[in-house]
N, C-alpha and C. Protein backbone atom coordinates (compact mmCIF):
# COMPACT_ATOMS: atom_id res chain seq x y z
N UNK A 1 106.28 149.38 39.82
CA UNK A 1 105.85 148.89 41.11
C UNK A 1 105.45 150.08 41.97
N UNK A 2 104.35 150.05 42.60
CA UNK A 2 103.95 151.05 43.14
C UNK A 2 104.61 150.86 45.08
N UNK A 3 104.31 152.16 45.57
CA UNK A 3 104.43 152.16 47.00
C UNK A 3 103.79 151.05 48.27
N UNK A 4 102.71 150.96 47.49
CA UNK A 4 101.68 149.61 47.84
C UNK A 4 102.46 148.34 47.84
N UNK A 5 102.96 148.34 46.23
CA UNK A 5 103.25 146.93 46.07
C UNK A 5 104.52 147.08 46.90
N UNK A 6 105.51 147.45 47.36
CA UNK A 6 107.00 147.53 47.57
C UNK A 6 106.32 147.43 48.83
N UNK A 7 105.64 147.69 49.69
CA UNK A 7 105.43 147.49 51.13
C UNK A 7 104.60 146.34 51.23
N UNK A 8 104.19 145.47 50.51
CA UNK A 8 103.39 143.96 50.86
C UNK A 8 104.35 143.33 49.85
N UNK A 9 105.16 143.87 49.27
CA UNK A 9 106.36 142.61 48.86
C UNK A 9 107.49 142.80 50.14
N UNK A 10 108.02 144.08 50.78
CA UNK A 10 108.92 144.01 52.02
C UNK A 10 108.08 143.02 53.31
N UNK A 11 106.90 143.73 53.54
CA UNK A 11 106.23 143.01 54.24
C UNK A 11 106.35 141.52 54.51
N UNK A 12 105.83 140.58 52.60
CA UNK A 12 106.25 139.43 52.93
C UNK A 12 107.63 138.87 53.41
N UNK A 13 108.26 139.70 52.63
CA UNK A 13 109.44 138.96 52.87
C UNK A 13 110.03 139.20 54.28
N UNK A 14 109.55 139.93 55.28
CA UNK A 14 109.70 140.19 56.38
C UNK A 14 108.67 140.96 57.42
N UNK A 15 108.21 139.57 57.85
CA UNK A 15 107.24 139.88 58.33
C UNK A 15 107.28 140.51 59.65
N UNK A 16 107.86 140.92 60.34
CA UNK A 16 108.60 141.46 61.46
C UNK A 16 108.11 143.15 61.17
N UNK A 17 108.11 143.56 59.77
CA UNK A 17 108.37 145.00 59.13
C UNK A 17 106.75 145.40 58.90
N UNK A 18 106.23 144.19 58.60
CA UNK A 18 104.67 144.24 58.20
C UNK A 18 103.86 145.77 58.67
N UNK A 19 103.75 145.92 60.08
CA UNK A 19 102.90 146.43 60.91
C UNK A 19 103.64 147.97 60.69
N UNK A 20 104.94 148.09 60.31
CA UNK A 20 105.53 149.67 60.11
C UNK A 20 105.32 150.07 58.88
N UNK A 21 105.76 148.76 57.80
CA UNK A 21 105.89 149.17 56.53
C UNK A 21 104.04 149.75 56.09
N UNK A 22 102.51 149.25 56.70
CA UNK A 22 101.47 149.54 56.04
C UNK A 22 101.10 150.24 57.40
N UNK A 23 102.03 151.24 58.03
CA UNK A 23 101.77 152.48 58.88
C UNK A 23 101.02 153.62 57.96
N UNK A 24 99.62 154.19 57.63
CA UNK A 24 99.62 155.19 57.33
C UNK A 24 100.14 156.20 56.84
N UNK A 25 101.89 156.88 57.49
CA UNK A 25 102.57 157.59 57.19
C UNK A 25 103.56 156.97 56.54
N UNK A 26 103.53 155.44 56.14
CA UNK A 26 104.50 154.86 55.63
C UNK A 26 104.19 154.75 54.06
N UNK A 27 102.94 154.10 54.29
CA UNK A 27 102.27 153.14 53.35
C UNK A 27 102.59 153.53 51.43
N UNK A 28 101.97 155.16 51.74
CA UNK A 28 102.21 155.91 50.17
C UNK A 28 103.67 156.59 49.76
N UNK A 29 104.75 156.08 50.94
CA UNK A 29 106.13 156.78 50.97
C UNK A 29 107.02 155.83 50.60
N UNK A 30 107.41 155.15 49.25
CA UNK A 30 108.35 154.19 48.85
C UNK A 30 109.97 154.28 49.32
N UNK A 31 110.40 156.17 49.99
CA UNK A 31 111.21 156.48 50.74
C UNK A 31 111.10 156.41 52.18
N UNK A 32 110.02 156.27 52.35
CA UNK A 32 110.00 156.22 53.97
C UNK A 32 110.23 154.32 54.04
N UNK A 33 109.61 153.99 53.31
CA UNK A 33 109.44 152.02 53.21
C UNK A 33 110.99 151.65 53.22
N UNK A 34 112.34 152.12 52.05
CA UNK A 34 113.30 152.24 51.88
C UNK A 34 114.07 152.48 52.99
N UNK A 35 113.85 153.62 53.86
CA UNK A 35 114.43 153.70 54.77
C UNK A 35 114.63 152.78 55.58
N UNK A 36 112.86 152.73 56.18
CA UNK A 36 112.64 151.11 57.21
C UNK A 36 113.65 150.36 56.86
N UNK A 37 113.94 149.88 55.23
CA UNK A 37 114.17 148.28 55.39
C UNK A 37 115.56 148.72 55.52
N UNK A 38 116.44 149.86 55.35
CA UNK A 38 117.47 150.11 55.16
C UNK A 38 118.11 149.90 57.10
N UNK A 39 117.17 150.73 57.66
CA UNK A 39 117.69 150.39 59.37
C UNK A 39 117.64 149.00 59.45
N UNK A 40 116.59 147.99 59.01
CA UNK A 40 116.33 146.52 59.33
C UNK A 40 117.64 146.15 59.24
N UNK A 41 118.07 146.14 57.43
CA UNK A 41 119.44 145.67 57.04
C UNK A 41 120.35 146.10 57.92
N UNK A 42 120.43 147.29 58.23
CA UNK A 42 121.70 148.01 59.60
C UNK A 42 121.47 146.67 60.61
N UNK A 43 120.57 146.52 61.21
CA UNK A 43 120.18 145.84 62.38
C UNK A 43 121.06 144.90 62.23
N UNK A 44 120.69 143.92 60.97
CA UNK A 44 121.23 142.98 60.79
C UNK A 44 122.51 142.59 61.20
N UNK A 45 123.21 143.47 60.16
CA UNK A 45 124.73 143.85 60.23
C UNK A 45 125.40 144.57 61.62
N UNK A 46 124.80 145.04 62.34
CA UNK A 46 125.17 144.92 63.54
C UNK A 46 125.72 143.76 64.50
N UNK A 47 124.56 143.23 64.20
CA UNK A 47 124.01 142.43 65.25
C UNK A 47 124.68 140.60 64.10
N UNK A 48 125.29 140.92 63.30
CA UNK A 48 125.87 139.57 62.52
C UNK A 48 125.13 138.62 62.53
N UNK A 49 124.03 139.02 62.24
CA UNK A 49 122.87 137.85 61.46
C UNK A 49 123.14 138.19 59.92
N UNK A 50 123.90 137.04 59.42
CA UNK A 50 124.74 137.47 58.45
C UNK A 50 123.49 136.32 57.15
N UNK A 51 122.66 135.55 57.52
CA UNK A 51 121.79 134.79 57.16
C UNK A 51 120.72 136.11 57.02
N UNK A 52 120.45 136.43 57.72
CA UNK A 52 119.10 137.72 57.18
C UNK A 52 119.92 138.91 56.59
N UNK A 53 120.88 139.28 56.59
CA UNK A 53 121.38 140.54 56.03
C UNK A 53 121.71 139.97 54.70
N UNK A 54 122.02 138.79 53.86
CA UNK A 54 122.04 137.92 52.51
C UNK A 54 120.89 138.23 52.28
N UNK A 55 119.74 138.18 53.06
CA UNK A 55 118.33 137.57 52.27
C UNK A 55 117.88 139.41 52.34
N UNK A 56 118.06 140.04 52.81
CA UNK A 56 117.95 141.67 52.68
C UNK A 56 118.71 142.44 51.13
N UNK A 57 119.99 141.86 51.23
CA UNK A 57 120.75 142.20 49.86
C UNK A 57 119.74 141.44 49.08
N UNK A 58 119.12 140.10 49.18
CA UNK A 58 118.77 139.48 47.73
C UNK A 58 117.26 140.32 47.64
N UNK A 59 116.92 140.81 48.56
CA UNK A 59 115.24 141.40 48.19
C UNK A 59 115.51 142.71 47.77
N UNK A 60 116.49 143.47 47.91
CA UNK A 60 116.70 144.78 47.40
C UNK A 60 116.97 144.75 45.90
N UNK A 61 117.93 143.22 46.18
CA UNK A 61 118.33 143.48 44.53
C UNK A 61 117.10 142.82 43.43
N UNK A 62 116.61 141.78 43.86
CA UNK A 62 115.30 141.29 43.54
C UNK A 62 114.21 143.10 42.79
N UNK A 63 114.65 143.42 43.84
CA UNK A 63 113.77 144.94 43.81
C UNK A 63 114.14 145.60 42.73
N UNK A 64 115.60 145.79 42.98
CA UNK A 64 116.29 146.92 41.54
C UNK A 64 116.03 146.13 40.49
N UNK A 65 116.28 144.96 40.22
CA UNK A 65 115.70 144.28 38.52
C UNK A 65 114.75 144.55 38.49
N UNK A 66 113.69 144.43 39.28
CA UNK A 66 112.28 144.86 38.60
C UNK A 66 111.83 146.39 38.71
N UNK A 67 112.82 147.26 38.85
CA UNK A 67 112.19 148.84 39.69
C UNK A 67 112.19 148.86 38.34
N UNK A 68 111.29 150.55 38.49
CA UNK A 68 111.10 151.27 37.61
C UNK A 68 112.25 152.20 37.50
N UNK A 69 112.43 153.36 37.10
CA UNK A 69 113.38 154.43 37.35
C UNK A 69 113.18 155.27 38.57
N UNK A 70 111.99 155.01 38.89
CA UNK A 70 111.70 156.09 40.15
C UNK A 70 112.06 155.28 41.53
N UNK A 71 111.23 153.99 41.08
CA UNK A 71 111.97 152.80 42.59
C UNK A 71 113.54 152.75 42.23
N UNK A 72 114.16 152.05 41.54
CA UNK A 72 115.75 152.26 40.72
C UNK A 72 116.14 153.42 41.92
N UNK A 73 116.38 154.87 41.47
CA UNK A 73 116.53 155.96 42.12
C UNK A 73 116.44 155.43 43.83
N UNK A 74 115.25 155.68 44.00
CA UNK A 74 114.64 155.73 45.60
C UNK A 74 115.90 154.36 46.37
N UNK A 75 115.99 153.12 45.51
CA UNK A 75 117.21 152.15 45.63
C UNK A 75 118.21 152.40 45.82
N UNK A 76 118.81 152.74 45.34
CA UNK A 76 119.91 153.51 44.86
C UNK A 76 120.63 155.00 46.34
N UNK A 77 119.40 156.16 46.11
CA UNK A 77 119.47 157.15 46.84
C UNK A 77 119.03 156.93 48.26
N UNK A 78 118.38 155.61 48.51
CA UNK A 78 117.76 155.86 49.54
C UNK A 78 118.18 154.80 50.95
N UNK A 79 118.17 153.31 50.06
CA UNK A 79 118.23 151.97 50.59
C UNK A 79 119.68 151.89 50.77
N UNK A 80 120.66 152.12 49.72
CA UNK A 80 121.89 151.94 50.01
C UNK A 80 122.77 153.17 50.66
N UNK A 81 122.62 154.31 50.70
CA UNK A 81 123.17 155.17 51.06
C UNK A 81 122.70 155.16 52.51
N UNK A 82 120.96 154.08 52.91
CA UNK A 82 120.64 154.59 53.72
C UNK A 82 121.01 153.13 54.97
N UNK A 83 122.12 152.54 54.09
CA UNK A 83 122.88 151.15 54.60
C UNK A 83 124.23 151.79 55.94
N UNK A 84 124.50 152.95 55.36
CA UNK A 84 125.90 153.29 56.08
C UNK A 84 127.31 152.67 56.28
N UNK A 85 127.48 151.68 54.85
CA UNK A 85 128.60 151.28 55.12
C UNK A 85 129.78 152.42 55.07
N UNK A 86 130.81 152.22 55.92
CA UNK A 86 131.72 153.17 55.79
C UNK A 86 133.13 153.22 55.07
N UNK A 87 132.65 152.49 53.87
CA UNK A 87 133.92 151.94 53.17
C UNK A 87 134.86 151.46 53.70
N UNK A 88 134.97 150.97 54.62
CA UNK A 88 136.33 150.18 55.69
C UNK A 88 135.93 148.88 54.70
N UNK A 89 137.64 148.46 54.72
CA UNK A 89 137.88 147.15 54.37
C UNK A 89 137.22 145.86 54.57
N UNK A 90 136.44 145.88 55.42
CA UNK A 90 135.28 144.92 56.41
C UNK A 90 134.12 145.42 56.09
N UNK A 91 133.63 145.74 55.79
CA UNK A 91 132.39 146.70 54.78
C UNK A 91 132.34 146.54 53.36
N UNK A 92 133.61 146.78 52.88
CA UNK A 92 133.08 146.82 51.31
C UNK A 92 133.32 145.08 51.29
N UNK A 93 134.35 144.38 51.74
CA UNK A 93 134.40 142.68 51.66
C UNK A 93 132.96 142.28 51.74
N UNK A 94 132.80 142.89 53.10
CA UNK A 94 131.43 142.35 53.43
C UNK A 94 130.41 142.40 52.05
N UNK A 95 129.90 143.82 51.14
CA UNK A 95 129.32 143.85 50.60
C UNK A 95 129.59 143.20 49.18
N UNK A 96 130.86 143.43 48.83
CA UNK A 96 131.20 142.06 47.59
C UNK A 96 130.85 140.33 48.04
N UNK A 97 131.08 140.57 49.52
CA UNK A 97 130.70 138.64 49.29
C UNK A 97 129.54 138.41 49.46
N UNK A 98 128.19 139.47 50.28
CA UNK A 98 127.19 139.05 50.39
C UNK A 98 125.98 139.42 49.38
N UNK A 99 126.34 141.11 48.88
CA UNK A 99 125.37 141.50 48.01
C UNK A 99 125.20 140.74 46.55
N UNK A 100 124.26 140.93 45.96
CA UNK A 100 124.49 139.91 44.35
C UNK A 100 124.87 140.64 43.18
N UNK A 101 125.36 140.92 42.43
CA UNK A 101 126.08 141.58 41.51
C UNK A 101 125.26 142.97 40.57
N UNK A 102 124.00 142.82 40.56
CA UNK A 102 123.57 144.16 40.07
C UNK A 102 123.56 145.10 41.47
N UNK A 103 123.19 144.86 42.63
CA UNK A 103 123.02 145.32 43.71
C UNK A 103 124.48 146.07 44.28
N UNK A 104 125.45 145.44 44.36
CA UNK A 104 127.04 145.58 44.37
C UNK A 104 126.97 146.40 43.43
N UNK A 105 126.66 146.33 42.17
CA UNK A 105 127.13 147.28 40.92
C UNK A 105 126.82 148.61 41.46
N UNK A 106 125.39 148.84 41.85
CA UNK A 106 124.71 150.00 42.36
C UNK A 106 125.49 150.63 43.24
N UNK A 107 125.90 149.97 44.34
CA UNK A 107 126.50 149.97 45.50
C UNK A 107 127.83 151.22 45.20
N UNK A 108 128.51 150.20 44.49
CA UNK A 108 130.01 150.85 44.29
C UNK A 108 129.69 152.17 42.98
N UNK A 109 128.69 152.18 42.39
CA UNK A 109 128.25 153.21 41.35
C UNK A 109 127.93 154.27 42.01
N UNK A 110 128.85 156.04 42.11
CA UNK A 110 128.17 156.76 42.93
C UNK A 110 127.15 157.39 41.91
N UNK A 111 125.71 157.51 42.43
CA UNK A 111 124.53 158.09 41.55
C UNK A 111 124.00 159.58 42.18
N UNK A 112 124.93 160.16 42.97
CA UNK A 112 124.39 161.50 42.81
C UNK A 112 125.43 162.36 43.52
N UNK A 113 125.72 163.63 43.13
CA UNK A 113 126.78 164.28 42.94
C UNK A 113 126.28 165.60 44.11
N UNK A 114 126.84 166.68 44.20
CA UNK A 114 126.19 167.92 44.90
C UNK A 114 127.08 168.86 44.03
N UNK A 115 127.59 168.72 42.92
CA UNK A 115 127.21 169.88 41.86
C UNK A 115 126.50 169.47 40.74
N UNK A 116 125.47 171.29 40.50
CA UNK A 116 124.70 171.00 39.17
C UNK A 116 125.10 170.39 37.99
């Protein structure tokens, strides 16, 4: 899936994101797109729209079944780390009851280390 496609599939599914996600400086950046949707999801969860932060977990994870290794990664390194849960007891609940089980898997899987 290219950068293209990941920003008119976020797009549809949230159309609110449309007009940032096919920003010029966005458009060819599948990390910059990641990010976006990663504050959206924050928003969510702030703000306990607990109905759009479900349908955010199901498009990410929707996403990781079909990524490649490079989207996978960018998922992984970018979208969830770029979620900020803070492992509090109310956080990770939260993310076992709402995320869907490959997405959770990711979640609780740490994928990158800071030694070689």
């Amino acid at each position: 899936m290219t950068a293209h496609e990941t920003a008119d599939l976020l797009a549809s599914e949230f159309p609110e994101l449309a007009a940032e996600l096919h920003a010029p400086t966005m458009l060819h950046s599948v990390y910059r797109q990641l990010d976006c949707f990663a504050a959206f999801t924050r928003r969510a969860l702030r703000e306990d729209h607990l109905a759009v932060l479900r349908h955010c977990f199901a498009v990410a994870d929707s996403l990781l079944r079909h990524a490649d290794r490079y989207l996978a990664h960018a998922i992984e390194n970018v979208y969830l780390h770029g979620l900020h849960l803070d492992g509090s007891t109310a956080h990770l609940h939260l993310a076992h009851q709402l995320m869907p089980q490959q997405l959770y898997q990711a979640y609780c899987h740490p994928h990158t280390t800071m030694l070689p």
